[in-house]
C-alpha atoms as a PDB file:
ATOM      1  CA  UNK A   1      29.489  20.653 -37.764  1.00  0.00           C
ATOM      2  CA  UNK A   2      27.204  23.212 -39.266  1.00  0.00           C
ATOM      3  CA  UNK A   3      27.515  27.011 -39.707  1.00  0.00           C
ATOM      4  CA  UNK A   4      24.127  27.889 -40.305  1.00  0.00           C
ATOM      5  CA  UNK A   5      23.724  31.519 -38.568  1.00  0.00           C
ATOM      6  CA  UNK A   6      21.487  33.894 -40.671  1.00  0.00           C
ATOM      7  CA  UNK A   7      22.469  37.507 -40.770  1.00  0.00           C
ATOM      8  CA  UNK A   8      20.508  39.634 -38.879  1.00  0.00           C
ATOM      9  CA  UNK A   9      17.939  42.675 -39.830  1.00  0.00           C
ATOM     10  CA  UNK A  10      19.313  44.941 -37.327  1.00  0.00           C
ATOM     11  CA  UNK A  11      22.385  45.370 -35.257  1.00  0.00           C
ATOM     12  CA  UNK A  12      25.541  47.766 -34.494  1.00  0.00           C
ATOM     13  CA  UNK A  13      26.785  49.814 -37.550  1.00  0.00           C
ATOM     14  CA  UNK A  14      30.029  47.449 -38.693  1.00  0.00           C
ATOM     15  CA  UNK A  15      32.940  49.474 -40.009  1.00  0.00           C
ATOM     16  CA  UNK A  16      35.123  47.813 -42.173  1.00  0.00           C
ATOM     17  CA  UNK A  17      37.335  50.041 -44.858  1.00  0.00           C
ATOM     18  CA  UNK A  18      39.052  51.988 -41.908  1.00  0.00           C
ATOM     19  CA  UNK A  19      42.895  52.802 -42.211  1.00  0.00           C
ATOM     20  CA  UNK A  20      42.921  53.335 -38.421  1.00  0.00           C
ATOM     21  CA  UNK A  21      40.834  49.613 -37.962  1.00  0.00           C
ATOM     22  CA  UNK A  22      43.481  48.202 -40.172  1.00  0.00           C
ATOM     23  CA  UNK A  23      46.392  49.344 -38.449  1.00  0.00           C
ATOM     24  CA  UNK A  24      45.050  48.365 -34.965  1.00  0.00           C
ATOM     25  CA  UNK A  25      44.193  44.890 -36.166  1.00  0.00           C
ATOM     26  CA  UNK A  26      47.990  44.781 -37.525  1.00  0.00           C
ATOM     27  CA  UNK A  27      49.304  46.098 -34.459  1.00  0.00           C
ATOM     28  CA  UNK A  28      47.025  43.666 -32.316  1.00  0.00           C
ATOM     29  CA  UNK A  29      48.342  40.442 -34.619  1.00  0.00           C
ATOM     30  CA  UNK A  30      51.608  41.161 -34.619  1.00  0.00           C
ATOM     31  CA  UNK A  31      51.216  41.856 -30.171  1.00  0.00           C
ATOM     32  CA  UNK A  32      49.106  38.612 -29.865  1.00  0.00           C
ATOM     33  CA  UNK A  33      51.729  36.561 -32.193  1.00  0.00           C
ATOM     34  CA  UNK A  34      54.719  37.433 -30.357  1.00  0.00           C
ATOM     35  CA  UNK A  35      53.479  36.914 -27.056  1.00  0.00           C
ATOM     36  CA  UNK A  36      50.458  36.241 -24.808  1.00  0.00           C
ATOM     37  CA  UNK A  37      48.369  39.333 -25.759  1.00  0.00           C
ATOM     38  CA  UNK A  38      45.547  41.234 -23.788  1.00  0.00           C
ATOM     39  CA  UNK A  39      43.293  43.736 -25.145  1.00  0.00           C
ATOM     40  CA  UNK A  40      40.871  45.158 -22.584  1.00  0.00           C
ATOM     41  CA  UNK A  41      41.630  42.562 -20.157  1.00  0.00           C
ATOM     42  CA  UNK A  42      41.054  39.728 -22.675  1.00  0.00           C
ATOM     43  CA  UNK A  43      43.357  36.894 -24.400  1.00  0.00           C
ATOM     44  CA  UNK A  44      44.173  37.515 -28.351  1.00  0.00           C
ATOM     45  CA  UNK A  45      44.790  35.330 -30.799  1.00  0.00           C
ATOM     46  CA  UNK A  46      45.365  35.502 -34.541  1.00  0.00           C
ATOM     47  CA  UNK A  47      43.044  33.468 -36.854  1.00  0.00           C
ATOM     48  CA  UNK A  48      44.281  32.946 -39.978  1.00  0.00           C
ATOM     49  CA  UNK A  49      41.429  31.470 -42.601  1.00  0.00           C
ATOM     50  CA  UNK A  50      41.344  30.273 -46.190  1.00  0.00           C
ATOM     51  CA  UNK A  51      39.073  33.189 -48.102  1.00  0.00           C
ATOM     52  CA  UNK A  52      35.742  31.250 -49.202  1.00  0.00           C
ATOM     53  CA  UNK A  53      36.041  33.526 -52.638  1.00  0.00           C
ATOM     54  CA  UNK A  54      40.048  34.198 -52.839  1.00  0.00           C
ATOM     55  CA  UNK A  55      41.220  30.993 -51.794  1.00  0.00           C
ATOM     56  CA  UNK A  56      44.226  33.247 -49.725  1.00  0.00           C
ATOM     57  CA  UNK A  57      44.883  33.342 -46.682  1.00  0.00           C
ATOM     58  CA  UNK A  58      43.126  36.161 -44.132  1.00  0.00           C
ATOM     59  CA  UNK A  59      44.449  36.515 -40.458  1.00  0.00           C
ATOM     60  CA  UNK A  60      42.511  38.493 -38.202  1.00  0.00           C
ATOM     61  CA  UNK A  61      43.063  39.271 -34.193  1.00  0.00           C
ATOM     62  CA  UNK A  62      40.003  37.552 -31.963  1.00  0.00           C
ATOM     63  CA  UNK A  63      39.304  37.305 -28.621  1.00  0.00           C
ATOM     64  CA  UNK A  64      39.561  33.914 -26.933  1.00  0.00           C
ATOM     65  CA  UNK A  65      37.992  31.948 -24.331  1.00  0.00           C
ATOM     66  CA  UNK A  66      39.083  28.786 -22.696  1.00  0.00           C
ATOM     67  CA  UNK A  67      36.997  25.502 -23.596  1.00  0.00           C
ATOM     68  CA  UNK A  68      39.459  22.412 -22.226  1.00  0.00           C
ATOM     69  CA  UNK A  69      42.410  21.361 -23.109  1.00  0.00           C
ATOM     70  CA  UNK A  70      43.866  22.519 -26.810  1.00  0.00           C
ATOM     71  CA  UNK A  71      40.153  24.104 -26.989  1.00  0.00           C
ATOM     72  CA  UNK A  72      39.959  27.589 -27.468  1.00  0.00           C
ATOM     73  CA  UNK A  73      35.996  29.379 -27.919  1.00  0.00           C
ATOM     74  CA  UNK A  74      35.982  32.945 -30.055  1.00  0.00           C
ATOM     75  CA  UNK A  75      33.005  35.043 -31.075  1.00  0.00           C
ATOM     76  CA  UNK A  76      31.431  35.992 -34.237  1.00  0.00           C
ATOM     77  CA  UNK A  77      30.004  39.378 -32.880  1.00  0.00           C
ATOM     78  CA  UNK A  78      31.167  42.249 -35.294  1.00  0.00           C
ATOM     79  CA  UNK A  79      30.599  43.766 -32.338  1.00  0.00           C
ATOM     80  CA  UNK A  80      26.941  43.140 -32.634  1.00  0.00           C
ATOM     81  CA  UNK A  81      26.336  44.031 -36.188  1.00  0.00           C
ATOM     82  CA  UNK A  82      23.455  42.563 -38.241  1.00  0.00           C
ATOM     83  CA  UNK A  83      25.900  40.413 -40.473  1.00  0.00           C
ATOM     84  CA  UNK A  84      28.603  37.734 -39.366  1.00  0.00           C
ATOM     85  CA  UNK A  85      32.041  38.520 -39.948  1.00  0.00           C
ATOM     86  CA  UNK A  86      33.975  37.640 -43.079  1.00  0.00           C
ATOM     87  CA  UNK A  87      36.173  35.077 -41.092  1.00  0.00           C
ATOM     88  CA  UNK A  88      32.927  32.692 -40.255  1.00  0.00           C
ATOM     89  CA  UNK A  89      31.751  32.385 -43.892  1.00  0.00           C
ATOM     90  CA  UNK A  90      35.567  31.164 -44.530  1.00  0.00           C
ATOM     91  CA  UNK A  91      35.330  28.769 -41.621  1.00  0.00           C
ATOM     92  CA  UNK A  92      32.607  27.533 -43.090  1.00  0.00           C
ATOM     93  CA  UNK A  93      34.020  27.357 -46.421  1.00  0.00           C
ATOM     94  CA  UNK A  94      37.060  25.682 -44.761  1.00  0.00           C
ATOM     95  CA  UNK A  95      36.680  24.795 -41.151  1.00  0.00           C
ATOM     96  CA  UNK A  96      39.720  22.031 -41.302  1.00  0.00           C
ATOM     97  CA  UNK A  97      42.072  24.849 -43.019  1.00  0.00           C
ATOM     98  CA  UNK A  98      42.651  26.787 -39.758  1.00  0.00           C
ATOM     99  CA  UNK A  99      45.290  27.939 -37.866  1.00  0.00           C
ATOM    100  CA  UNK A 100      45.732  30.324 -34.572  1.00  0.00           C
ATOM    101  CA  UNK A 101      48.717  32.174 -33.317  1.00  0.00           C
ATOM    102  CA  UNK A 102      49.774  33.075 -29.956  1.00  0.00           C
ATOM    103  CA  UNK A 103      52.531  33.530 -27.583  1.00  0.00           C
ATOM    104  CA  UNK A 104      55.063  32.147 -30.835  1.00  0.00           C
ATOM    105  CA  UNK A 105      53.549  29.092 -31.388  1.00  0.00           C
ATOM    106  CA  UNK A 106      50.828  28.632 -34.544  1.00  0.00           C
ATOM    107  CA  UNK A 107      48.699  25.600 -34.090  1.00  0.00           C
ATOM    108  CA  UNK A 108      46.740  24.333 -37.112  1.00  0.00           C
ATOM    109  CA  UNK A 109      43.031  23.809 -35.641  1.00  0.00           C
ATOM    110  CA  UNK A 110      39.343  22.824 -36.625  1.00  0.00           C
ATOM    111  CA  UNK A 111      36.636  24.586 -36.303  1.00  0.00           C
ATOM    112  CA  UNK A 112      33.075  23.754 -35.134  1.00  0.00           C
ATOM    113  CA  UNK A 113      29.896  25.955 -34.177  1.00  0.00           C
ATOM    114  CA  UNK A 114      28.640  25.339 -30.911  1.00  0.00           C
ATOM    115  CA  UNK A 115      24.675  24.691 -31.136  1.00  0.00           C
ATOM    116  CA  UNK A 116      21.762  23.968 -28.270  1.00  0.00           C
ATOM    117  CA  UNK A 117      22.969  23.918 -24.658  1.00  0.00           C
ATOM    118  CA  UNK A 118      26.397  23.673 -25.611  1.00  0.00           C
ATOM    119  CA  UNK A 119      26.150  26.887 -27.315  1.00  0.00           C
ATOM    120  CA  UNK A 120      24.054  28.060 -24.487  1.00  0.00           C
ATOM    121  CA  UNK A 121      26.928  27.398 -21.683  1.00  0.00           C
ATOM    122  CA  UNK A 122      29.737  28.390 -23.681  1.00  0.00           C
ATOM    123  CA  UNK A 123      28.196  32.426 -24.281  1.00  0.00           C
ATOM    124  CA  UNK A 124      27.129  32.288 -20.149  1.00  0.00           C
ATOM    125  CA  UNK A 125      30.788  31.783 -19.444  1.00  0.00           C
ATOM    126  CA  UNK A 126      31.694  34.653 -22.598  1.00  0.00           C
ATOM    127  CA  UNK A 127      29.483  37.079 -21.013  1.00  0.00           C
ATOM    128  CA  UNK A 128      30.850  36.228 -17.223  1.00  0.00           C
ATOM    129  CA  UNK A 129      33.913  36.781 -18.028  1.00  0.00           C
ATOM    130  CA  UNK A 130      33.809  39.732 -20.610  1.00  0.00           C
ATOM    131  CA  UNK A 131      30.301  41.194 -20.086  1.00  0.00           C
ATOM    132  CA  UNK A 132      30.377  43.451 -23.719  1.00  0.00           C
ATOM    133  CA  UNK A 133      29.987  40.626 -25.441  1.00  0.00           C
ATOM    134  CA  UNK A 134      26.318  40.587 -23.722  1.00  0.00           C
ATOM    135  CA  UNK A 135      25.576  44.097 -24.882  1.00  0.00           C
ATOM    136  CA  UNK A 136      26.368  42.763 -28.647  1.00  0.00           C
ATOM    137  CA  UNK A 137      23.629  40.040 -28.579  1.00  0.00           C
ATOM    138  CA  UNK A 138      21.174  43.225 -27.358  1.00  0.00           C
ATOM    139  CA  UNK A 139      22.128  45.299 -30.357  1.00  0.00           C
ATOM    140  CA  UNK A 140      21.535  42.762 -33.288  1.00  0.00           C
ATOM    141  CA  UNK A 141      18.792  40.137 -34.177  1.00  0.00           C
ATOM    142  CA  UNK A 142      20.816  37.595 -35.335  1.00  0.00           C
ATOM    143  CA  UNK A 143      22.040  34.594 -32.703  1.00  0.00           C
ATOM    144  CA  UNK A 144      26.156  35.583 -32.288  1.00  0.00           C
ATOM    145  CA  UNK A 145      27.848  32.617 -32.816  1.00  0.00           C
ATOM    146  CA  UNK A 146      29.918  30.599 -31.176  1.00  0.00           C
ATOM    147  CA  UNK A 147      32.711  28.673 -32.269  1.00  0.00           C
ATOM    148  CA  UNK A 148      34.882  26.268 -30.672  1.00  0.00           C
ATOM    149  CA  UNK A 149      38.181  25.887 -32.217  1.00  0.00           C
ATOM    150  CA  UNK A 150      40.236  22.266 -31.505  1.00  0.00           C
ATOM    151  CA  UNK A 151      43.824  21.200 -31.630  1.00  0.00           C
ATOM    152  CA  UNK A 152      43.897  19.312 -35.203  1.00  0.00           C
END
């Protein structure tokens, strides 16, 4: 159970300090808590992490794919920038400290990077299903990754 993706040299300018961002992303959680959110035709969820610095808890509103039973894949994209999201480096730091929220229900989880094939298969059924997560991997030179979240 390794998270082991580099950052990137190039990729899609990430912004992060946006009021507007932050009040979407609030909106979004609070939407994908209460009930069985879409956002441009795809599944939300809230992932709430342990910081890897802070130690305090950071919930953010992710896209989610379907993996199997009490499965659920998301993305590390930042929509395709050259560095991974602040939420993967706190999986890492804590991947059996997890929990997701959706529909009412929070469900502790742990998390796991897919690698290989499995990794392979998992972003061909991503990018079927919501094809801008293809135009990501084009922007940046990093490998997005993957990670598969299960039922603890």
């Amino acid at each position: 159970m390794s998270f082991d993706t580099r950052n990137g040299t190039r990729g899609a300018r990430q912004i992060t300090a946006n009021p507007l961002l932050k009040l979407g992303n609030k909106l979004m959680m609070r939407r994908a808590r209460k009930s069985n959110a879409t956002m441009a035709g795809m599944r939300l969820l809230v992932l709430t992490t342990i910081g890897k610095k802070s130690g305090e808890p950071r919930s953010t509103p992710l896209a989610w794919f379907p993996s199997g039973d009490d499965t659920w894949l998301v993305v590390a994209s930042a929509g395709g920038g050259a560095r991974n999201p602040a939420w993967y480096y706190n999986l890492a730091a804590n991947p059996d400290r997890v929990t997701i929220e959706m529909g009412g229900e929070t469900i502790p989880v742990v998390a796991e990077q897919l690698h290989g094939e499995e990794r392979a298969q998992a972003w061909a059924t991503i990018v079927a299903s919501a094809a801008n997560f293809g135009s990501y991997e084009k922007k940046t030179d990093r490998e997005i990754p993957v990670i598969r979240l299960t039922r603890a």
